[in-house]
C-alpha atoms as a PDB file:
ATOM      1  CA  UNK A   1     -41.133  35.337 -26.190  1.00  0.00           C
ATOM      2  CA  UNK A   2     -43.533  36.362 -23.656  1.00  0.00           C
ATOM      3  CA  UNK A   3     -47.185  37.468 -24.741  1.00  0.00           C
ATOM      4  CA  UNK A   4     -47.849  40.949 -25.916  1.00  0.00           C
ATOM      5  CA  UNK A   5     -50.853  43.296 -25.747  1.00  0.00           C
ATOM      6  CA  UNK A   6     -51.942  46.789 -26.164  1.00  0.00           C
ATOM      7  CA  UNK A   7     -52.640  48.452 -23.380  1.00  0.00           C
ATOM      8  CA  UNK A   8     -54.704  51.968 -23.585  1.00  0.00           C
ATOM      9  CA  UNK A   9     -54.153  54.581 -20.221  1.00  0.00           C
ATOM     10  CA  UNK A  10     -57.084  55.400 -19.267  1.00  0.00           C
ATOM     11  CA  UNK A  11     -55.985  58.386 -18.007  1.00  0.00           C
ATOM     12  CA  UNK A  12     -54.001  60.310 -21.068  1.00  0.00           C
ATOM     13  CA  UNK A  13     -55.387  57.778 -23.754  1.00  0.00           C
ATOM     14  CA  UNK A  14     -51.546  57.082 -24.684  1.00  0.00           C
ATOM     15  CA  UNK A  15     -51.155  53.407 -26.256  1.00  0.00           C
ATOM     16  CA  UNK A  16     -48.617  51.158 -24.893  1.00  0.00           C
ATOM     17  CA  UNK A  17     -47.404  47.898 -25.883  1.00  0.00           C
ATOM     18  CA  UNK A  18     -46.805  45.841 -22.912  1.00  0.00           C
ATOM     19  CA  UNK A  19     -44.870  42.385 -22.050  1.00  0.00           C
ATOM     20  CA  UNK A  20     -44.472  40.587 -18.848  1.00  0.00           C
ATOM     21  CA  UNK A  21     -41.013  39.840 -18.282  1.00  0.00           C
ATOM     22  CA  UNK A  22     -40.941  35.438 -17.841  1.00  0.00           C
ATOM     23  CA  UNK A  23     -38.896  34.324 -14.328  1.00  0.00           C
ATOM     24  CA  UNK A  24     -37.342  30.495 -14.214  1.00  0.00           C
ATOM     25  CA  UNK A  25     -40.297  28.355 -12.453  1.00  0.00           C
ATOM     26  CA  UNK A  26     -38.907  25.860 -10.162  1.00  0.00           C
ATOM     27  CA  UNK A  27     -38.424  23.457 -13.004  1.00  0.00           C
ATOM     28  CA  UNK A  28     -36.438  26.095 -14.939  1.00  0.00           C
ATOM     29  CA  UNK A  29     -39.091  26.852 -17.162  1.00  0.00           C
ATOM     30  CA  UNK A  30     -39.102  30.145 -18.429  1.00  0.00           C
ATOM     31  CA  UNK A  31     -42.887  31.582 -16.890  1.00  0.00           C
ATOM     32  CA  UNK A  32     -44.709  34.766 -17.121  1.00  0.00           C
ATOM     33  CA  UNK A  33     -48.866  35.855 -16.259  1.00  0.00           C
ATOM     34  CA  UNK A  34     -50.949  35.098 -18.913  1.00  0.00           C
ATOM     35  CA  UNK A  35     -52.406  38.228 -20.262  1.00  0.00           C
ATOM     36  CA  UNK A  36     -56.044  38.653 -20.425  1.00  0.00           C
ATOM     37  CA  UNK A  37     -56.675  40.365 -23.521  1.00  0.00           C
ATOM     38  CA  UNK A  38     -58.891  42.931 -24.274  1.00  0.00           C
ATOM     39  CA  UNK A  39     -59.726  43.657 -20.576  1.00  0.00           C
ATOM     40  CA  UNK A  40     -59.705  47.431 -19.532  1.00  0.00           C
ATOM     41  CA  UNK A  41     -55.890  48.076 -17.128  1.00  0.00           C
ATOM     42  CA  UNK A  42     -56.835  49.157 -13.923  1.00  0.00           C
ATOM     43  CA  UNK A  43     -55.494  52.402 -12.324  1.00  0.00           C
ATOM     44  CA  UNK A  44     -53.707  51.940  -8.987  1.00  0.00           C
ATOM     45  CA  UNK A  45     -53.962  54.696  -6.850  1.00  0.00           C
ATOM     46  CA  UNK A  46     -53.480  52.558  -3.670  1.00  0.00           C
ATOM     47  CA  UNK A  47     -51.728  49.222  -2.933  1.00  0.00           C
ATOM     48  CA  UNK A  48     -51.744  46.581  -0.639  1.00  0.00           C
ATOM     49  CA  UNK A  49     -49.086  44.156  -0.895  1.00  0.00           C
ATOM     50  CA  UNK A  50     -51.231  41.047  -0.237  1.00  0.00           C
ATOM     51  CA  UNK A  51     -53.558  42.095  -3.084  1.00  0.00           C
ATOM     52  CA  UNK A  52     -50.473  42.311  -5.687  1.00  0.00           C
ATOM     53  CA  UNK A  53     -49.923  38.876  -6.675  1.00  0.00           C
ATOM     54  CA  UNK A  54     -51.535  36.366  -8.702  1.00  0.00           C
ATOM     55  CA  UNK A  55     -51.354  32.797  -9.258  1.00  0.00           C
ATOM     56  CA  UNK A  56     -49.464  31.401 -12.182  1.00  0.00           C
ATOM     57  CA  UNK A  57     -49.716  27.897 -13.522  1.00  0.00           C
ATOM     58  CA  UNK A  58     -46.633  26.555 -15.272  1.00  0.00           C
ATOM     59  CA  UNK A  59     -47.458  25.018 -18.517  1.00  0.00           C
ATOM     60  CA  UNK A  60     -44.245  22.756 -18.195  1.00  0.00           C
ATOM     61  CA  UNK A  61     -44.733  20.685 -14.649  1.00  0.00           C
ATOM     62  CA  UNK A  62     -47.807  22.605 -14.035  1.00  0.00           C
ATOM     63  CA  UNK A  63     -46.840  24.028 -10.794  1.00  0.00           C
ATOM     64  CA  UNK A  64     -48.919  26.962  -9.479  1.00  0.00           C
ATOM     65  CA  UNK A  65     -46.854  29.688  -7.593  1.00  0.00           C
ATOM     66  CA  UNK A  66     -47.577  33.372  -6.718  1.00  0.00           C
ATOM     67  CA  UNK A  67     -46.525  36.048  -9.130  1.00  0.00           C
ATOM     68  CA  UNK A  68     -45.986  39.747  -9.199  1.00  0.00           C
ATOM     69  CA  UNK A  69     -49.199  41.263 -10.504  1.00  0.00           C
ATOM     70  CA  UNK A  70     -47.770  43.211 -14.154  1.00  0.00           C
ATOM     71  CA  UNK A  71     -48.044  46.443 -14.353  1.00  0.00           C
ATOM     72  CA  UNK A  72     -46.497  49.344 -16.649  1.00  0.00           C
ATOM     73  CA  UNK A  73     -45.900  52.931 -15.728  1.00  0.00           C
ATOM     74  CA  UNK A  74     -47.259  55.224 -18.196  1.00  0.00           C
ATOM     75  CA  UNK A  75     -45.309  58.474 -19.229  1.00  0.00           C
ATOM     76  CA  UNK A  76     -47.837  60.587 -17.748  1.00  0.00           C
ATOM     77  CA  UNK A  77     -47.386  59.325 -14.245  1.00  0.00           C
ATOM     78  CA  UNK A  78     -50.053  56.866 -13.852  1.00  0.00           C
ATOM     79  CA  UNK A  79     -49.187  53.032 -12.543  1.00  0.00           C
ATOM     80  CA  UNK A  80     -51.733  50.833 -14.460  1.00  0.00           C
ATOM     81  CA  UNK A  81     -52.459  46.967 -12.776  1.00  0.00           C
ATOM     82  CA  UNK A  82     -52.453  44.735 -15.881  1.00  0.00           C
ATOM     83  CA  UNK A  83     -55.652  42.126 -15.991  1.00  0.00           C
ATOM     84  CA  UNK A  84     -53.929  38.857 -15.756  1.00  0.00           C
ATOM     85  CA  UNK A  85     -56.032  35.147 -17.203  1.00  0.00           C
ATOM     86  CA  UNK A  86     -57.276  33.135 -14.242  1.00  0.00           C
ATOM     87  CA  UNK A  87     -55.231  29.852 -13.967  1.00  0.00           C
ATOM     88  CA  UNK A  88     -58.768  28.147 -14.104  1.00  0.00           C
ATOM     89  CA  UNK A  89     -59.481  30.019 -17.584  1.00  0.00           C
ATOM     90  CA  UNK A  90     -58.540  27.853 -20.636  1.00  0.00           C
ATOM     91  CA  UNK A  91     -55.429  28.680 -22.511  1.00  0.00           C
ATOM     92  CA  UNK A  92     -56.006  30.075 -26.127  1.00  0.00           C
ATOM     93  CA  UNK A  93     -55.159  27.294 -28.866  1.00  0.00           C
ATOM     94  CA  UNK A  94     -52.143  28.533 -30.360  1.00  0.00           C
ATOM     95  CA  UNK A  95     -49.867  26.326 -33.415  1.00  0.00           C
ATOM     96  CA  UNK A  96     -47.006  28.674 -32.098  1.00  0.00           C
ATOM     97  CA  UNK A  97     -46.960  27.512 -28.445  1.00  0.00           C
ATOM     98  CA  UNK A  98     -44.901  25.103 -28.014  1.00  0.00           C
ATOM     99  CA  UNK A  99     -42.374  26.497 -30.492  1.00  0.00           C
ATOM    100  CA  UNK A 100     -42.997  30.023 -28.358  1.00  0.00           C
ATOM    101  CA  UNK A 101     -42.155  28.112 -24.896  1.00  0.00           C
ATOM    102  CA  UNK A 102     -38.757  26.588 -26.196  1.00  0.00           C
ATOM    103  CA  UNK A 103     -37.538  29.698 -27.579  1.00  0.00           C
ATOM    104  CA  UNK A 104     -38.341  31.180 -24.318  1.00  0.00           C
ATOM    105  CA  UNK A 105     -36.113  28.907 -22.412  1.00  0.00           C
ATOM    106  CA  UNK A 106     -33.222  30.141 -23.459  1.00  0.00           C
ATOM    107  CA  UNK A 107     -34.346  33.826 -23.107  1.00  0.00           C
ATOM    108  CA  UNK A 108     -32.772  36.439 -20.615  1.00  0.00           C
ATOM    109  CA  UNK A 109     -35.070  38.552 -19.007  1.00  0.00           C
ATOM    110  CA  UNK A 110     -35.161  41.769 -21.699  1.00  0.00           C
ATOM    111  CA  UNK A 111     -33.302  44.820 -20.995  1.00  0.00           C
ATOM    112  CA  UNK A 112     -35.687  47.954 -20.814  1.00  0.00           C
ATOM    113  CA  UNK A 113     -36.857  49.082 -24.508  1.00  0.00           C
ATOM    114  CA  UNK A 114     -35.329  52.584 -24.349  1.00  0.00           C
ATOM    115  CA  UNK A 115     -31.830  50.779 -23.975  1.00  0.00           C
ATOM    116  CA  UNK A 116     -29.844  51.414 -27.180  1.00  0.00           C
ATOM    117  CA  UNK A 117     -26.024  51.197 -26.116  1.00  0.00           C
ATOM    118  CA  UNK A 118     -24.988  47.391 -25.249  1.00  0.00           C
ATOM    119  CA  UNK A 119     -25.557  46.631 -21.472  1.00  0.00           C
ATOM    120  CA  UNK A 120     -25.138  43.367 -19.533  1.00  0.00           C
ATOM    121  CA  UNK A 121     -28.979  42.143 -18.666  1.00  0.00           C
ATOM    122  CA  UNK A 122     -30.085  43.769 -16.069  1.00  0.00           C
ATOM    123  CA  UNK A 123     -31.067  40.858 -13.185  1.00  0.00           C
ATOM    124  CA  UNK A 124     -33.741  42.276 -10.981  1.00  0.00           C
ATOM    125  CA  UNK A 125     -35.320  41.924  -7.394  1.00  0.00           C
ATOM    126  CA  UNK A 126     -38.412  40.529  -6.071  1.00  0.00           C
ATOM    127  CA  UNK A 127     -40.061  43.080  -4.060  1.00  0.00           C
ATOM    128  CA  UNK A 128     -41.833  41.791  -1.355  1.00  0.00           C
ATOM    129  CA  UNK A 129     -40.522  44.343   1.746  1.00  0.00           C
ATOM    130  CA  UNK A 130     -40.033  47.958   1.734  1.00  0.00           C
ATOM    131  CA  UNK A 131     -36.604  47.279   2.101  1.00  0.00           C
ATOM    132  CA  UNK A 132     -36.292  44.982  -1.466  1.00  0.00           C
ATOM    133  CA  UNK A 133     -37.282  47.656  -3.368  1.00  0.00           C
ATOM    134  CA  UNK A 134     -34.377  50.085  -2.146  1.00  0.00           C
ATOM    135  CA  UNK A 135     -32.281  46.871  -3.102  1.00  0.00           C
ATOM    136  CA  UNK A 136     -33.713  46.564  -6.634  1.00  0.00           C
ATOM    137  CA  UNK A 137     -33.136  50.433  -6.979  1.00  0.00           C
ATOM    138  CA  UNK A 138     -29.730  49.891  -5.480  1.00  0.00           C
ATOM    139  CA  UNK A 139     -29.241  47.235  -7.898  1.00  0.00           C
ATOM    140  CA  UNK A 140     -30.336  49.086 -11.018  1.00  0.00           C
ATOM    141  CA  UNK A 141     -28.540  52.269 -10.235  1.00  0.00           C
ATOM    142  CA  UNK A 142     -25.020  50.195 -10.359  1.00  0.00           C
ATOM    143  CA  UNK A 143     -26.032  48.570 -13.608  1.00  0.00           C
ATOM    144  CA  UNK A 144     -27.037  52.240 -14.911  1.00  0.00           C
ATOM    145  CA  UNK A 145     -22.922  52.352 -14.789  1.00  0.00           C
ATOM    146  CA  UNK A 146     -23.208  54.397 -10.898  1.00  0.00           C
ATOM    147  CA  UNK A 147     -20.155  52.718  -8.458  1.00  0.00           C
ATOM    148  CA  UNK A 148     -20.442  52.452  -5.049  1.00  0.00           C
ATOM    149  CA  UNK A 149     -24.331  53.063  -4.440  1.00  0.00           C
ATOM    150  CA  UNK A 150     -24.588  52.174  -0.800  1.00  0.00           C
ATOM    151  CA  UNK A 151     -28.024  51.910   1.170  1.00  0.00           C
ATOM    152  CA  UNK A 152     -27.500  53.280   5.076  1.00  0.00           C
ATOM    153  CA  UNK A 153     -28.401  50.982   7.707  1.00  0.00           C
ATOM    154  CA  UNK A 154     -30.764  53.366   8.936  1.00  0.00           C
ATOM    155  CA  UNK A 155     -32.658  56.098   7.037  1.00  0.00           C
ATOM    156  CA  UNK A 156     -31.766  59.544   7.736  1.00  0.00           C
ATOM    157  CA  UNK A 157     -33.893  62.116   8.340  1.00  0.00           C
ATOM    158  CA  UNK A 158     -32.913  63.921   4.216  1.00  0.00           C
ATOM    159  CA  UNK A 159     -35.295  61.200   3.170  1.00  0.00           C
ATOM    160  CA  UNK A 160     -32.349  59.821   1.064  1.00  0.00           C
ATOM    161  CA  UNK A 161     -31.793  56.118   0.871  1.00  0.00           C
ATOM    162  CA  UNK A 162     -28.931  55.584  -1.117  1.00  0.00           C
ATOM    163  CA  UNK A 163     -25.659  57.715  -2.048  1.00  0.00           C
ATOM    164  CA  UNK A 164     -22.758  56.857  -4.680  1.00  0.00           C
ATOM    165  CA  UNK A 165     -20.195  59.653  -6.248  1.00  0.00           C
ATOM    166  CA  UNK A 166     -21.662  61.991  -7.427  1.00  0.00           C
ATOM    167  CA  UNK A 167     -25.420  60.730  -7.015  1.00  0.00           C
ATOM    168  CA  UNK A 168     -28.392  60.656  -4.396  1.00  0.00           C
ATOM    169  CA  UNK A 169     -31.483  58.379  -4.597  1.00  0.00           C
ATOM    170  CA  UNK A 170     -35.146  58.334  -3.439  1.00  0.00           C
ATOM    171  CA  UNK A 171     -37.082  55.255  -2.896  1.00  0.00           C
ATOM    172  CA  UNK A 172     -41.093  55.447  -2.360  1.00  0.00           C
ATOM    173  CA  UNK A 173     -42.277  52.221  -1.376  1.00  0.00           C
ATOM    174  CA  UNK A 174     -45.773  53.337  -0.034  1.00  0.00           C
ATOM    175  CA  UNK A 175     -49.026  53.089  -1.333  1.00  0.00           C
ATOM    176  CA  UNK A 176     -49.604  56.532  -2.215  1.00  0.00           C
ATOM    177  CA  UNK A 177     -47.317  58.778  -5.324  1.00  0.00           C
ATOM    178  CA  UNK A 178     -44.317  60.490  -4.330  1.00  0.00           C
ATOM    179  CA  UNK A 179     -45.573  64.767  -3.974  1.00  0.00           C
ATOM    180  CA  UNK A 180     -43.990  67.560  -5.005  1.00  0.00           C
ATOM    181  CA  UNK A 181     -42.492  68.228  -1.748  1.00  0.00           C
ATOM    182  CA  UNK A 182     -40.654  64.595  -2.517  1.00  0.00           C
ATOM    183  CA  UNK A 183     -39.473  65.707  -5.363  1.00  0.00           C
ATOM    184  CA  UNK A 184     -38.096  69.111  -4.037  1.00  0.00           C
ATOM    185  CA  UNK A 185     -36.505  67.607  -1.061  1.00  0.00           C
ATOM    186  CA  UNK A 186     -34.423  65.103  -3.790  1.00  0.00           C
ATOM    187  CA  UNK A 187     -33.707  67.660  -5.743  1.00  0.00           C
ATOM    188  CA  UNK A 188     -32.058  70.175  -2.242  1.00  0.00           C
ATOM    189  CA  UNK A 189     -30.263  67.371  -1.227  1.00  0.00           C
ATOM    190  CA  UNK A 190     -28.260  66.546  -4.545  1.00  0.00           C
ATOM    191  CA  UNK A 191     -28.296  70.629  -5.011  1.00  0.00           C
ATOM    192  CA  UNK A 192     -26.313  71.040  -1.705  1.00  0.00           C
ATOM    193  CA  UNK A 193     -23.433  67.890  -2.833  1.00  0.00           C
ATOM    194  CA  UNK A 194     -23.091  68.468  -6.522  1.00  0.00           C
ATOM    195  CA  UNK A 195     -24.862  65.488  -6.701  1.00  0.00           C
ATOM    196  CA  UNK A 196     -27.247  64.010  -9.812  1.00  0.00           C
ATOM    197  CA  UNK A 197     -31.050  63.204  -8.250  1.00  0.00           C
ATOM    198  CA  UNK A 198     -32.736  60.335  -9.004  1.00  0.00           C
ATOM    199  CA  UNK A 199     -36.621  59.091  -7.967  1.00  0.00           C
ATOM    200  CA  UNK A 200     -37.784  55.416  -7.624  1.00  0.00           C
ATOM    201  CA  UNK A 201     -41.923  55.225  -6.749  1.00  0.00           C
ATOM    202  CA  UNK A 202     -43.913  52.199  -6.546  1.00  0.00           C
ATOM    203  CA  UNK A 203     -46.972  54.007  -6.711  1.00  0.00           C
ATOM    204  CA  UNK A 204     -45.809  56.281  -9.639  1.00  0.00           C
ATOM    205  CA  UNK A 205     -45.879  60.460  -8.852  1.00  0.00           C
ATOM    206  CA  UNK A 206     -48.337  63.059  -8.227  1.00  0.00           C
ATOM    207  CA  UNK A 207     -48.809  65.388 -11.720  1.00  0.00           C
ATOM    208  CA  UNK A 208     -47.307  68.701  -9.838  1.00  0.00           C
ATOM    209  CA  UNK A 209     -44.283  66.320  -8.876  1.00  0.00           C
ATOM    210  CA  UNK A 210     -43.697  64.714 -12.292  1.00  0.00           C
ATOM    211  CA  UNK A 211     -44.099  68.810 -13.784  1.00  0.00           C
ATOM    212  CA  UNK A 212     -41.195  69.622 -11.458  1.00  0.00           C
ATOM    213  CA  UNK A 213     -39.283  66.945 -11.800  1.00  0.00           C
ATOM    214  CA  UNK A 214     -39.051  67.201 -15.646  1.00  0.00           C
ATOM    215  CA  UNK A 215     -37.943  71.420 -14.966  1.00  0.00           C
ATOM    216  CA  UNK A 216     -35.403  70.124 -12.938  1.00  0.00           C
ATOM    217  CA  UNK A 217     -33.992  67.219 -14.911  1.00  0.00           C
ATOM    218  CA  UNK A 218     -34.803  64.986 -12.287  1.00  0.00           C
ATOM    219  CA  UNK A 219     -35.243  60.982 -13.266  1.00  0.00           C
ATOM    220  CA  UNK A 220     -38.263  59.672 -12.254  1.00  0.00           C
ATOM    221  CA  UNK A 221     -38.503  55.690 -12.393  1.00  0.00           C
ATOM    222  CA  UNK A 222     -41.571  53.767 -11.557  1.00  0.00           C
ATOM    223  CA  UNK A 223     -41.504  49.933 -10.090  1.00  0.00           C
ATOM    224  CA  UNK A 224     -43.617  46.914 -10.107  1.00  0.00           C
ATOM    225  CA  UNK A 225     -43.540  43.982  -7.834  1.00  0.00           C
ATOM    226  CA  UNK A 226     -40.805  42.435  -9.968  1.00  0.00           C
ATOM    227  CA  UNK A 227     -38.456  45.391  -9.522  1.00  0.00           C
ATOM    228  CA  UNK A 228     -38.003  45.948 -12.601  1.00  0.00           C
ATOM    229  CA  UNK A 229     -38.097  49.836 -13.213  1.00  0.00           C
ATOM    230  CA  UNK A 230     -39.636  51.927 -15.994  1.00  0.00           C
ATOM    231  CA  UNK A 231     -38.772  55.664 -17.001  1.00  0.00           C
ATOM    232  CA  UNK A 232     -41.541  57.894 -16.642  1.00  0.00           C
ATOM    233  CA  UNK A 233     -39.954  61.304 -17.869  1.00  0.00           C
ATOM    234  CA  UNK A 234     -37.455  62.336 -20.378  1.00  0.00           C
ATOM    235  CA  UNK A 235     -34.815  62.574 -18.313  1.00  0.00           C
ATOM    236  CA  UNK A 236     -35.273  59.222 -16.786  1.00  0.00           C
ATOM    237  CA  UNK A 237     -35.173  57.691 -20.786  1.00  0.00           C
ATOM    238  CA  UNK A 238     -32.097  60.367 -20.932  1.00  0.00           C
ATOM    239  CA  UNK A 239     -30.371  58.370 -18.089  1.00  0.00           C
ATOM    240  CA  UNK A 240     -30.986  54.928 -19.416  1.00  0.00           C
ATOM    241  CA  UNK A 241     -29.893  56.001 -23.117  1.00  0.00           C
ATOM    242  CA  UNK A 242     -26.725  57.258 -21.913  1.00  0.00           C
ATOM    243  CA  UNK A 243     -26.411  55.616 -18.645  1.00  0.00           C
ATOM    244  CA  UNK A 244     -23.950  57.197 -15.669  1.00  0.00           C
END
């Protein structure tokens, strides 16, 4: 299993319990970021995507590759950057290790927490492109139990970047959290189709946003580098509980 640790927000003093989710290294090891523990998460409130990967030494072949910085989306709308162990700091002596690392290999990567009806595992996306992480939403709307989610070739103007029956989807992929004029704009769009609205943010939501969102039962979803995403409101946890 990969390494747990509390995690505080520094923002609404809410305490999480967070877990990177372990990729296959190129030996097929199962590998996830060291955690450094009891450093302080950092708030992101801008993004670079050079500066949002780290290096991560396999403990199997000892191969050193870049990884997806972790980082967990806190109910109240903040993104928090997870401190990650230097590859150069030595590894805590642990009895369990080696028995943790073979129970790992056999491990699929974990199905959000909030999940409680049976689901196939959800396989995510890389994001390393604007573009991948309207793929990874894409890709997790369809395994929410939405058919046909298609992503336009080009973006219209609406802002929206993908469709399916019955559905319309936002994904923010800047540096900066999605406003409230975001949120509204979602929201008019699915109003005018019959549609159900849903929000994907890398760089989570501004508080006026996430207030309107939750009056308007409006999913908000929050991504890392991995593309896995998290809920962030009620009716996001809603969504995942019951799925489409």
């Amino acid at each position: 299993m990969a390494e747990t640790v509390p995690v505080r927000c520094p923002v609404c003093s809410r305490d999480h319990l967070y877990a990177p989710t372990p990729y296959p290294c190129a030996c097929g090891a199962p590998l996830a970021p060291p955690m450094l523990r009891g450093a302080p998460p950092e708030r992101i409130t801008h993004r670079t995507w050079t500066d949002d990967w780290v290096t991560v030494r396999c403990q199997e072949c000892g191969r050193q590759d870049q990884w997806p910085q972790p980082e967990l989306g806190c109910p109240c709308g903040t993104v928090l950057r997870i401190p990650v162990r230097p590859v150069s700091a030595p590894l805590p002596a642990s009895p369990a290790a080696a028995s943790a690392r073979a129970l790992m290999r056999p491990a699929p990567v974990p199905l959000p927490r909030t999940v409680t009806a049976p689901r196939p595992t959800f396989r995510p996306v890389t994001i390393r492109t604007a573009r991948d992480a309207v793929t990874a939403a894409a890709r997790y709307l369809k395994w929410l139990g939405f058919r046909d989610v298609v992503q336009p070739e080009v973006r219209p103007s609406s802002g929206i970047d993908l469709r399916g029956p019955g559905l319309v989807a936002q994904v923010d992929p800047s540096t900066r959290p999605a406003t409230l004029r975001d949120v509204e704009c979602l929201w008019l769009n699915g109003l005018n189709i019959s549609a159900a609205s849903v929000f994907f943010s890398l760089a989570g939501y501004a508080e006026d946003a996430r207030s309107r969102a939750d009056r308007l039962g409006i999913p908000l979803f929050v991504m890392d580098l991995t593309g896995s995403p998290q809920p962030v409101n009620g009716p996001a946890d809603e969504l995942i509980s019951t799925g489409a």
